[in-house]
PDB file of N, CA and C in Angstrom:
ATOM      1  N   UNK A   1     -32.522 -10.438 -56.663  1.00  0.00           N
ATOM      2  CA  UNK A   1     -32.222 -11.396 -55.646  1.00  0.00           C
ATOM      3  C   UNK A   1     -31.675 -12.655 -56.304  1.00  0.00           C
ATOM      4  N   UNK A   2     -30.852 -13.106 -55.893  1.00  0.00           N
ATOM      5  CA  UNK A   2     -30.311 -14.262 -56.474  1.00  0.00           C
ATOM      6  C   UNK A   2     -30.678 -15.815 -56.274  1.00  0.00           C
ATOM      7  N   UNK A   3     -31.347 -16.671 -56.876  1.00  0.00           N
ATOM      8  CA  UNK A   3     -31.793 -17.645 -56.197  1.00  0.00           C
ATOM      9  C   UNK A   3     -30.772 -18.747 -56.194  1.00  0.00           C
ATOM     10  N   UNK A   4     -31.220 -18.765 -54.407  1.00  0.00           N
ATOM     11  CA  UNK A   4     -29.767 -19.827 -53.886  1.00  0.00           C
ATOM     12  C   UNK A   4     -30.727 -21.458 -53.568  1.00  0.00           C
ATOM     13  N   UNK A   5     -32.006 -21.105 -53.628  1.00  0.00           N
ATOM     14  CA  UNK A   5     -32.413 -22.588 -53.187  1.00  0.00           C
ATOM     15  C   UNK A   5     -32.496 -23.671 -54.347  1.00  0.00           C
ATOM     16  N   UNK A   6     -32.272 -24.858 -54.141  1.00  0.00           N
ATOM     17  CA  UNK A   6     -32.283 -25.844 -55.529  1.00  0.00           C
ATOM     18  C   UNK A   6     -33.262 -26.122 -56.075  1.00  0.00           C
ATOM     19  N   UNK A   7     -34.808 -26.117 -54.912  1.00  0.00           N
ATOM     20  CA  UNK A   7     -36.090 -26.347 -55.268  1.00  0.00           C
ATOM     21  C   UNK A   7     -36.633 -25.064 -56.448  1.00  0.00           C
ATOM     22  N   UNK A   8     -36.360 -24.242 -55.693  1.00  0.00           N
ATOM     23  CA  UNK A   8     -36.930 -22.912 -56.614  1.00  0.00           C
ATOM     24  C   UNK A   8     -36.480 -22.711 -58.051  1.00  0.00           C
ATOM     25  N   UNK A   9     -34.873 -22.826 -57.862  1.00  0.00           N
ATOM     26  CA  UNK A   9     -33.798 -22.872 -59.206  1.00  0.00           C
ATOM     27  C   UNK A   9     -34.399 -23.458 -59.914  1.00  0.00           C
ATOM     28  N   UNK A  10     -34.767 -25.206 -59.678  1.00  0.00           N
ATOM     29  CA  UNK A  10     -35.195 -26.458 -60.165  1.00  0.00           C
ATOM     30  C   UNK A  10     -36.665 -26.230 -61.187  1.00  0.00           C
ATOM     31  N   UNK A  11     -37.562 -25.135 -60.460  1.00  0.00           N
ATOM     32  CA  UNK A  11     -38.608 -24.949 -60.864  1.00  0.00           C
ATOM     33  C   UNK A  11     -38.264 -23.854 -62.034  1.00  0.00           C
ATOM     34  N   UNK A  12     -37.829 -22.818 -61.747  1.00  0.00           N
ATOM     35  CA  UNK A  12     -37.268 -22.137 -62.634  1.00  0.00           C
ATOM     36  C   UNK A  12     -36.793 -22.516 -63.690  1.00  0.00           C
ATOM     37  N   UNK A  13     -35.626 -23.329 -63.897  1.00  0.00           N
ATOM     38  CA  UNK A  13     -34.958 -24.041 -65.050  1.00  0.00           C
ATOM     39  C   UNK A  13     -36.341 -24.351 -66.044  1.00  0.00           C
ATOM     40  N   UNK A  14     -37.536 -25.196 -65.070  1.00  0.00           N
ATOM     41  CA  UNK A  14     -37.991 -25.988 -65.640  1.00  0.00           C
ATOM     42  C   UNK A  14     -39.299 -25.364 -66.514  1.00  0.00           C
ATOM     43  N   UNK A  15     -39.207 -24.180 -65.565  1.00  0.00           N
ATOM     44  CA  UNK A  15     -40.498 -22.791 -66.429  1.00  0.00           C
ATOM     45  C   UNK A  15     -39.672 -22.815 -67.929  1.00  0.00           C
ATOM     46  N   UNK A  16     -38.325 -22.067 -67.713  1.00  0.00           N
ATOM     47  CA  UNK A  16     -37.651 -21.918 -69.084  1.00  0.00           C
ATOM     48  C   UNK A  16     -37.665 -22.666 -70.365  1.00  0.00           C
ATOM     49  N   UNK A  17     -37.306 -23.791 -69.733  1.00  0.00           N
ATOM     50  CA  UNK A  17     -37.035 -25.207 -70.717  1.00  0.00           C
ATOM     51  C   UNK A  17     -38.288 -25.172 -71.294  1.00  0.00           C
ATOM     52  N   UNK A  18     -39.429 -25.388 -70.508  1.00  0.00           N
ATOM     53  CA  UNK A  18     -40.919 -25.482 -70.972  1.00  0.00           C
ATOM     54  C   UNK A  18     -40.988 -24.360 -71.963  1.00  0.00           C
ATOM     55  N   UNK A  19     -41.039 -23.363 -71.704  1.00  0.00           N
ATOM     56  CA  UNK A  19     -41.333 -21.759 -72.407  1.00  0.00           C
ATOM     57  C   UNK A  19     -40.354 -22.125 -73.954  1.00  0.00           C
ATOM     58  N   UNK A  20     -39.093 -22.952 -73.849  1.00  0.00           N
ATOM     59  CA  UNK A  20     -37.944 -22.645 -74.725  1.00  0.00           C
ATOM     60  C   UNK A  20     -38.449 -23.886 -75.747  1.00  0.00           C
ATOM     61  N   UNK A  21     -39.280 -24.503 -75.007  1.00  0.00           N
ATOM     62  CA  UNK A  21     -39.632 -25.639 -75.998  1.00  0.00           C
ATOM     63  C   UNK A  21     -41.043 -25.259 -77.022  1.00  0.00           C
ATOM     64  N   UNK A  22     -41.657 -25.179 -76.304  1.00  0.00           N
ATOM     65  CA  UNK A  22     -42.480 -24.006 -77.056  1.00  0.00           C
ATOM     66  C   UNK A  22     -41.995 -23.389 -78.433  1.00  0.00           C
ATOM     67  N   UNK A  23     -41.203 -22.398 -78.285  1.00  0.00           N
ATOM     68  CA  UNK A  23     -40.570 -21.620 -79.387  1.00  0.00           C
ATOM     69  C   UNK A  23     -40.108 -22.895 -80.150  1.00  0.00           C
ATOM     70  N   UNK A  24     -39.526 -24.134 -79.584  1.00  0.00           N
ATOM     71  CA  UNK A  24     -38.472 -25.421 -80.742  1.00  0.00           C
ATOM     72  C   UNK A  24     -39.813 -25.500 -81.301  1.00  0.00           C
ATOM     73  N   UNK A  25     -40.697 -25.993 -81.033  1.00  0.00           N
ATOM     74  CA  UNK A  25     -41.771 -26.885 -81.463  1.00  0.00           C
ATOM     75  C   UNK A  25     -42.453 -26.391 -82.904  1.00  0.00           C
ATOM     76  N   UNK A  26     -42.423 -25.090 -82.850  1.00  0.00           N
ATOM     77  CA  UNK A  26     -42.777 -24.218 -83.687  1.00  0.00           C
ATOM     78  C   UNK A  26     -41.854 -24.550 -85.112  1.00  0.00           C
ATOM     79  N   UNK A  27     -40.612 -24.455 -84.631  1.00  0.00           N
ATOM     80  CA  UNK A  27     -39.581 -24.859 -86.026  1.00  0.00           C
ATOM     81  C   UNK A  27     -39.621 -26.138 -86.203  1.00  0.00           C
ATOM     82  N   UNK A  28     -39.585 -27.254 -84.901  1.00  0.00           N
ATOM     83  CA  UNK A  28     -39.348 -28.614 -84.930  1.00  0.00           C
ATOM     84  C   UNK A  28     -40.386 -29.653 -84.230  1.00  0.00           C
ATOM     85  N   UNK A  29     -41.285 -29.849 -85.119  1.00  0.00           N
ATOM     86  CA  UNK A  29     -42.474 -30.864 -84.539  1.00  0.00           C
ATOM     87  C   UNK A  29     -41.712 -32.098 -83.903  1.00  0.00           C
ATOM     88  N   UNK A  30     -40.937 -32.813 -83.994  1.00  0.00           N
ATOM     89  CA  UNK A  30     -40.601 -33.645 -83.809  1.00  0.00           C
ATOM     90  C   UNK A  30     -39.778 -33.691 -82.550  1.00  0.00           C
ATOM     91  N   UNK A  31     -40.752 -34.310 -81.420  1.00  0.00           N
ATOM     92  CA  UNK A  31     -40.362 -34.128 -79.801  1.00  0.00           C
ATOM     93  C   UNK A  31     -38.826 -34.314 -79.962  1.00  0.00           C
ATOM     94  N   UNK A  32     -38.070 -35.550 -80.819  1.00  0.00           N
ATOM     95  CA  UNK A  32     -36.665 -36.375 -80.178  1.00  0.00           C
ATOM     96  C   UNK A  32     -35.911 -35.319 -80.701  1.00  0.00           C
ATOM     97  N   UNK A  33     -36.311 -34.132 -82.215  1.00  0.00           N
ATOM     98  CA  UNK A  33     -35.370 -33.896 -82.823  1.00  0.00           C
ATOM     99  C   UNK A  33     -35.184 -32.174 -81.744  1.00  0.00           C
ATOM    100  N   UNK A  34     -36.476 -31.732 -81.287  1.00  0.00           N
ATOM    101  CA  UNK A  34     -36.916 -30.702 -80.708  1.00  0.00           C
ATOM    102  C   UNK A  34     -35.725 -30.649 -79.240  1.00  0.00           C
ATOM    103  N   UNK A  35     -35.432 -31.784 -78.597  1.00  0.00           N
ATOM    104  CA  UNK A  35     -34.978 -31.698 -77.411  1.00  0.00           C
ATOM    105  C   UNK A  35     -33.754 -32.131 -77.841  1.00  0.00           C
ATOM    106  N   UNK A  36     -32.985 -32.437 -79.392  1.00  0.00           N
ATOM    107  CA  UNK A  36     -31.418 -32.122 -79.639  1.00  0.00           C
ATOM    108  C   UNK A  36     -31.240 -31.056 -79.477  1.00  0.00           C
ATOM    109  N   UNK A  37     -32.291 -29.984 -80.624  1.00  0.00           N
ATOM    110  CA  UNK A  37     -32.090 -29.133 -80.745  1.00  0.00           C
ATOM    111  C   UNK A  37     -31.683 -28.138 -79.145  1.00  0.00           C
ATOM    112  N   UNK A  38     -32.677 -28.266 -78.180  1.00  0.00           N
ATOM    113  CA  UNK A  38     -32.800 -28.107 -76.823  1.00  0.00           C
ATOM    114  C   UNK A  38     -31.174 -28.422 -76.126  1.00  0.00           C
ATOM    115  N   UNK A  39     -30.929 -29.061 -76.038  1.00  0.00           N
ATOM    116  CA  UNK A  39     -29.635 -29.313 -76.147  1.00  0.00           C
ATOM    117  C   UNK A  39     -28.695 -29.111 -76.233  1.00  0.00           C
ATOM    118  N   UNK A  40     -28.079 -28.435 -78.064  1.00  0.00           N
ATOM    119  CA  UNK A  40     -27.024 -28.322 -78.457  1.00  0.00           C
ATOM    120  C   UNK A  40     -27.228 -26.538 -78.133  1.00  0.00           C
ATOM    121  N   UNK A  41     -28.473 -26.037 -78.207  1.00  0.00           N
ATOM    122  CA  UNK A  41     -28.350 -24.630 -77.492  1.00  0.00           C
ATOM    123  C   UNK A  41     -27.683 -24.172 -76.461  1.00  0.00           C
ATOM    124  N   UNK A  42     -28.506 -25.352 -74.952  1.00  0.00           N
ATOM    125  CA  UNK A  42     -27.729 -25.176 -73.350  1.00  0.00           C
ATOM    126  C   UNK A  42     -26.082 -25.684 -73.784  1.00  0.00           C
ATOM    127  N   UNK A  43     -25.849 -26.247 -74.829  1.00  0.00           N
ATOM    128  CA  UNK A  43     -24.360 -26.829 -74.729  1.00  0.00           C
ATOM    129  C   UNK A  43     -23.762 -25.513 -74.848  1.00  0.00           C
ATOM    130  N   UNK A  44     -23.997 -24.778 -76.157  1.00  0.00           N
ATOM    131  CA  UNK A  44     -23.628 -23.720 -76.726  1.00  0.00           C
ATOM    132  C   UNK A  44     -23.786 -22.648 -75.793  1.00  0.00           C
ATOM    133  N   UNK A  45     -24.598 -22.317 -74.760  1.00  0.00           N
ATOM    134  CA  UNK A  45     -24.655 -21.666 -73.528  1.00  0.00           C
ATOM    135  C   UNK A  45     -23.898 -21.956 -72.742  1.00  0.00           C
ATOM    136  N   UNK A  46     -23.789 -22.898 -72.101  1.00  0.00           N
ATOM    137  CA  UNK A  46     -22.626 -23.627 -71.308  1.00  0.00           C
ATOM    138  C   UNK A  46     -20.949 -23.216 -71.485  1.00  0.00           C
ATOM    139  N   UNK A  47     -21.048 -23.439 -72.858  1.00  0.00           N
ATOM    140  CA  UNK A  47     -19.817 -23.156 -73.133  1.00  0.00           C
ATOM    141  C   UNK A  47     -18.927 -21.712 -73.501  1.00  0.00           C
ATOM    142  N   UNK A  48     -20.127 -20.960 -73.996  1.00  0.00           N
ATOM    143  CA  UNK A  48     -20.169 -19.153 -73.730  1.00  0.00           C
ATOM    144  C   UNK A  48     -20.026 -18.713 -72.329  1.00  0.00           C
ATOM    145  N   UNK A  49     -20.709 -19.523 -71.207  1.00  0.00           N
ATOM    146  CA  UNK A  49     -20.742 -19.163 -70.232  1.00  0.00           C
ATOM    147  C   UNK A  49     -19.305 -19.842 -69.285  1.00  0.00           C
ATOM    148  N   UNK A  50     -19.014 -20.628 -69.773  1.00  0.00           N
ATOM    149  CA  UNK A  50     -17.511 -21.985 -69.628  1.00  0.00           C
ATOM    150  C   UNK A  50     -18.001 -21.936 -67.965  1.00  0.00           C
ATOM    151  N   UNK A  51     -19.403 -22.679 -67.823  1.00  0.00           N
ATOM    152  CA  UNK A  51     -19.301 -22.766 -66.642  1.00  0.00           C
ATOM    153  C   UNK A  51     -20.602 -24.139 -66.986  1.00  0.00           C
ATOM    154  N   UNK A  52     -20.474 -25.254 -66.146  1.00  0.00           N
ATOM    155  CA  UNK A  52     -20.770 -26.733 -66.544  1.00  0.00           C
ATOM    156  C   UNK A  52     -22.474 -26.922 -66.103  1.00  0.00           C
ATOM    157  N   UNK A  53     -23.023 -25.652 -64.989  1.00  0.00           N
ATOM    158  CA  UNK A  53     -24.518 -25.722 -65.069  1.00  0.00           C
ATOM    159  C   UNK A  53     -24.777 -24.842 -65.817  1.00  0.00           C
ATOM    160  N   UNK A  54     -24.017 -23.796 -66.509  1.00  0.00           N
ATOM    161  CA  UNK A  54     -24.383 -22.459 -67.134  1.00  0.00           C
ATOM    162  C   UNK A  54     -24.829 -21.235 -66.209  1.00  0.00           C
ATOM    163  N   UNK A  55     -24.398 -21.168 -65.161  1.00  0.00           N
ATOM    164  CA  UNK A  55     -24.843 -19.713 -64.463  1.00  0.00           C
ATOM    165  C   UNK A  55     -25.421 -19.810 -63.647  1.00  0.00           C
ATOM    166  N   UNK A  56     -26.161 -18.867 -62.828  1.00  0.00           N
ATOM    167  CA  UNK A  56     -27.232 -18.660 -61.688  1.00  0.00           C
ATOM    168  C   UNK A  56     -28.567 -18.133 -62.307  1.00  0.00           C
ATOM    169  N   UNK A  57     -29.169 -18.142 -61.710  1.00  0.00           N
ATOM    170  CA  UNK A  57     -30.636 -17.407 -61.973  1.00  0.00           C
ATOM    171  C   UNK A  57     -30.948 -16.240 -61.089  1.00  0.00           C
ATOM    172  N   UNK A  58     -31.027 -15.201 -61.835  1.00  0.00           N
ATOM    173  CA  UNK A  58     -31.873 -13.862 -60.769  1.00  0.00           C
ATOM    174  C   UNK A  58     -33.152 -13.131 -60.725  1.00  0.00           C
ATOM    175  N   UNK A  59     -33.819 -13.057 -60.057  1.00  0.00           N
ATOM    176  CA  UNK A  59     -35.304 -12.883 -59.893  1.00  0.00           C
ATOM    177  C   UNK A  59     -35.565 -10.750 -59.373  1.00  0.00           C
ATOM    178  N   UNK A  60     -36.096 -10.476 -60.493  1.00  0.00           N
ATOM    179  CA  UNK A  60     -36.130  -9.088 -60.523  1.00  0.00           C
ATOM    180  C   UNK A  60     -38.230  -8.697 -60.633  1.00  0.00           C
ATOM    181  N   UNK A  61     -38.997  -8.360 -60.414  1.00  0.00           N
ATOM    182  CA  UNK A  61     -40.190  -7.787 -60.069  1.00  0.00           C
ATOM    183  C   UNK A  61     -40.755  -9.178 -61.093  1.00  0.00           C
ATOM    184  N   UNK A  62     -40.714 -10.431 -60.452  1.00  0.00           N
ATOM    185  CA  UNK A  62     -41.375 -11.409 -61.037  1.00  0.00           C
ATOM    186  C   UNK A  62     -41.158 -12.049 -62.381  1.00  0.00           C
ATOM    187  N   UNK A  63     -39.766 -11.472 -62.606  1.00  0.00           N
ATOM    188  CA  UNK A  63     -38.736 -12.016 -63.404  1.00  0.00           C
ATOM    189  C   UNK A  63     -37.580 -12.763 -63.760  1.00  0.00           C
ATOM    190  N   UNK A  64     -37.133 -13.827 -64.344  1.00  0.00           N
ATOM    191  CA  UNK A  64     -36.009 -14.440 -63.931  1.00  0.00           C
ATOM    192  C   UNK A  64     -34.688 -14.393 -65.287  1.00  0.00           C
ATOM    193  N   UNK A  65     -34.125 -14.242 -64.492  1.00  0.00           N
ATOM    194  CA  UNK A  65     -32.650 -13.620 -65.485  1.00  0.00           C
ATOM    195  C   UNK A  65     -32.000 -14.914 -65.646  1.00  0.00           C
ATOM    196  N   UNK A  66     -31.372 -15.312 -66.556  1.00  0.00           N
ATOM    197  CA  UNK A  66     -30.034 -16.316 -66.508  1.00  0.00           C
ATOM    198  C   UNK A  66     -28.850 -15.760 -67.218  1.00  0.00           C
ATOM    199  N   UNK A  67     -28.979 -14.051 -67.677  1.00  0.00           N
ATOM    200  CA  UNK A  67     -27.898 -13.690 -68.227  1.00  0.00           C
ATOM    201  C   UNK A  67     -27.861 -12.494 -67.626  1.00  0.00           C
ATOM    202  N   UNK A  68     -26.880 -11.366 -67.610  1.00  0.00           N
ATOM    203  CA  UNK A  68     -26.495 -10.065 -67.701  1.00  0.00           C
ATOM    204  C   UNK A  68     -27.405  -9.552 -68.454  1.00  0.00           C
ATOM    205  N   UNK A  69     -26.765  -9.986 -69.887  1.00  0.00           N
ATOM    206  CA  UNK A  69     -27.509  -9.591 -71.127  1.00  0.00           C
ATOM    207  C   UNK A  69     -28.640  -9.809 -71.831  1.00  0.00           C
ATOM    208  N   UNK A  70     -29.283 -10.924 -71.280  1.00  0.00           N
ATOM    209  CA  UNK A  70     -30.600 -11.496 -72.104  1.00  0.00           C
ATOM    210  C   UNK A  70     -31.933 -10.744 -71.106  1.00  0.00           C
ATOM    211  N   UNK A  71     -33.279 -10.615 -71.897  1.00  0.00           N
ATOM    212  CA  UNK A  71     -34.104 -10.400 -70.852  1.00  0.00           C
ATOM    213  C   UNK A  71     -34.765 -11.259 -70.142  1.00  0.00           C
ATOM    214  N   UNK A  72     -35.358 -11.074 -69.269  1.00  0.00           N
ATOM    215  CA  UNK A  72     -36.075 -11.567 -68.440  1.00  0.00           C
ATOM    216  C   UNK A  72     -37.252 -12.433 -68.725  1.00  0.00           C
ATOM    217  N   UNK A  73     -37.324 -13.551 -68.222  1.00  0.00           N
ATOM    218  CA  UNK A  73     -38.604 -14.695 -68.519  1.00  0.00           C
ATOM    219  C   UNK A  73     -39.440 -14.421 -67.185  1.00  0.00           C
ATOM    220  N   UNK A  74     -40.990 -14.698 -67.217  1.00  0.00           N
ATOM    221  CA  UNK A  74     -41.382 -14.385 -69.022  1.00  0.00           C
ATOM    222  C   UNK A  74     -41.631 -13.318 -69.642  1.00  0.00           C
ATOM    223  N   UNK A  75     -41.433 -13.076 -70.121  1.00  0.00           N
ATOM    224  CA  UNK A  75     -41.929 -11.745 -71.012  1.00  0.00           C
ATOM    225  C   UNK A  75     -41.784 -11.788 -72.321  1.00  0.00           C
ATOM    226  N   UNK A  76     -42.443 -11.121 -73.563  1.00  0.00           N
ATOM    227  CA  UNK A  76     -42.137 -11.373 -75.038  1.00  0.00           C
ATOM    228  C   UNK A  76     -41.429 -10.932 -75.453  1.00  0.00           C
ATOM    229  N   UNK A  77     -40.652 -10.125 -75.092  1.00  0.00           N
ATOM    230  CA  UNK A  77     -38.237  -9.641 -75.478  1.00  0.00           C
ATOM    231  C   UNK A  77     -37.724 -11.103 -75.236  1.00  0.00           C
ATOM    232  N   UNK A  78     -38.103 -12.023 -73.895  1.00  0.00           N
ATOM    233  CA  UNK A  78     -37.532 -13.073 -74.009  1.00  0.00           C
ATOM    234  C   UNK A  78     -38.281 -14.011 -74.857  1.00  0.00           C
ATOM    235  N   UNK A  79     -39.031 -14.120 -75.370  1.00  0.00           N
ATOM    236  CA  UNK A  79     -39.255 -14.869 -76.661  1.00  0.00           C
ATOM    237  C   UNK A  79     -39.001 -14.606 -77.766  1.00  0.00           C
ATOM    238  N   UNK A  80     -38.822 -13.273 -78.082  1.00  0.00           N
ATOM    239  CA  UNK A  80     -38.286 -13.258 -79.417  1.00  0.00           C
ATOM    240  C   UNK A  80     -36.622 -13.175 -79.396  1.00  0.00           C
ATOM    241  N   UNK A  81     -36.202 -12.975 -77.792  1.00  0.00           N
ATOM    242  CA  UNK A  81     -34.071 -13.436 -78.177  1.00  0.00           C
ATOM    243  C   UNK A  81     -34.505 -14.614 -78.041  1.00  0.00           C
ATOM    244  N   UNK A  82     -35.254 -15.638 -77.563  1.00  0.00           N
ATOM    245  CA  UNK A  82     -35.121 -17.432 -77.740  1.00  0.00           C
ATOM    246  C   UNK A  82     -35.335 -17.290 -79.033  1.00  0.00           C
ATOM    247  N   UNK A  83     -36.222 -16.813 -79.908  1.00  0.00           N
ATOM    248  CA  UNK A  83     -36.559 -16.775 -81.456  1.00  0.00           C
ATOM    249  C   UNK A  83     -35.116 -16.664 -82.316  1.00  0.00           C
ATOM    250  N   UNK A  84     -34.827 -15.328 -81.781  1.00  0.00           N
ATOM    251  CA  UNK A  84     -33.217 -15.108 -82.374  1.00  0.00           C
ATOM    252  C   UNK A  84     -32.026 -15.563 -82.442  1.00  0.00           C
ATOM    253  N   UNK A  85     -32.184 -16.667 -81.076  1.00  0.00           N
ATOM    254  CA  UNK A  85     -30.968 -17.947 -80.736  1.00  0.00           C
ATOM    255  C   UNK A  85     -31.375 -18.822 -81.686  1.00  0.00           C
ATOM    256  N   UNK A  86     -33.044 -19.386 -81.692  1.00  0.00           N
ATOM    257  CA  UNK A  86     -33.270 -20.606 -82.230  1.00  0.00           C
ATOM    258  C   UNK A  86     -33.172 -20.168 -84.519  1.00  0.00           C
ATOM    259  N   UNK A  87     -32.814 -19.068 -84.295  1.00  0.00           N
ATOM    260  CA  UNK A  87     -32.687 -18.719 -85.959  1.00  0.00           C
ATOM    261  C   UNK A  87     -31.316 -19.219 -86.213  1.00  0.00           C
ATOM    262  N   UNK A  88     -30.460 -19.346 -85.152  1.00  0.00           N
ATOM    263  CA  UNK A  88     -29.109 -19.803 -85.557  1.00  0.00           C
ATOM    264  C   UNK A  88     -29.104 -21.893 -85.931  1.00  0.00           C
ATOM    265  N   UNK A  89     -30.041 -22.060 -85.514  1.00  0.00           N
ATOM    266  CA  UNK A  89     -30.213 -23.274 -85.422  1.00  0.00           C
ATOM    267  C   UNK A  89     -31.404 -23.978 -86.684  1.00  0.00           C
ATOM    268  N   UNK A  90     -32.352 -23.010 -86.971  1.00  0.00           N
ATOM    269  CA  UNK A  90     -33.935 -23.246 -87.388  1.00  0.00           C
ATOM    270  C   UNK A  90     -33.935 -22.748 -88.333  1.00  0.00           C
ATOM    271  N   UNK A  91     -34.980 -22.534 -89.255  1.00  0.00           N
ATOM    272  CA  UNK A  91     -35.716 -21.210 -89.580  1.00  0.00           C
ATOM    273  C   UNK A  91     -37.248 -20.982 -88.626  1.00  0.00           C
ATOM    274  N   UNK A  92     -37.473 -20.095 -88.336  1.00  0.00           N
ATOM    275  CA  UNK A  92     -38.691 -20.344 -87.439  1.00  0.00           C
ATOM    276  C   UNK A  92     -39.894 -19.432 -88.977  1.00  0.00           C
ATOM    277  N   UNK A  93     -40.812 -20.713 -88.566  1.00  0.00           N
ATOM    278  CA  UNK A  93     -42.145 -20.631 -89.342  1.00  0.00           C
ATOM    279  C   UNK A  93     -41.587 -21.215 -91.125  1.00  0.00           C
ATOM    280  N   UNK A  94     -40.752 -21.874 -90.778  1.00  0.00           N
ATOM    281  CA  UNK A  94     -40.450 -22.428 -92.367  1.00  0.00           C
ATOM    282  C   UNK A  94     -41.386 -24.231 -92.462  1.00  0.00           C
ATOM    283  N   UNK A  95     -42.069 -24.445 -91.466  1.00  0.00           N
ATOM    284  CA  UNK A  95     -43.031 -25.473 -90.892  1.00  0.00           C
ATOM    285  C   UNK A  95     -43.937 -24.723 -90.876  1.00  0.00           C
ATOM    286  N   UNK A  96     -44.833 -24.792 -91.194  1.00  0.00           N
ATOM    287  CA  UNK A  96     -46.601 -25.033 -90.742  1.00  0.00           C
ATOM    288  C   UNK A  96     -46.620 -23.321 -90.246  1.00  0.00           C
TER     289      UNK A  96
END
């Protein structure tokens, strides 16, 4: 199902971001440097996607999609492709 409402979307985005920060925090203690990093990712999404919010969101048996190709949040496939995005950026566990 595709979510068309802004409230729901809104909440959604904001599950992700939360969940995606999580995984930064791990490579990048540092809240200001954590939410560049946060950042130059959705830019780099944005611009794969060449579309200026980055896409829609789709909701499958209590799941939410923002790609074709990526899996579904939450679940731990989608934490370890956020792991595998944030390796282009990080090393994850080269901190603490």
């Amino acid at each position: 199902m595709l979510i068309d409402s802004t409230s729901k979307s809104n909440k959604i985005l904001l599950g992700l971001l939360r969940g995606i920060l999580k995984r930064i925090s791990r490579c990048e203690p540092n809240p200001f440097r954590a939410l560049a990093l946060l950042h130059r990712m959705l830019k780099r999404r944005r611009a794969i996607l060449d579309s200026p919010k980055g896409g829609r969101y789709v909701s499958s048996h209590d799941r939410y999609f923002w790609e074709s190709d990526a899996p579904g949040w939450p679940s731990a496939a989608f934490d370890k492709y956020i792991d595998n995005e944030l390796g282009r950026y990080c090393q994850i566990g080269r901190r603490g």
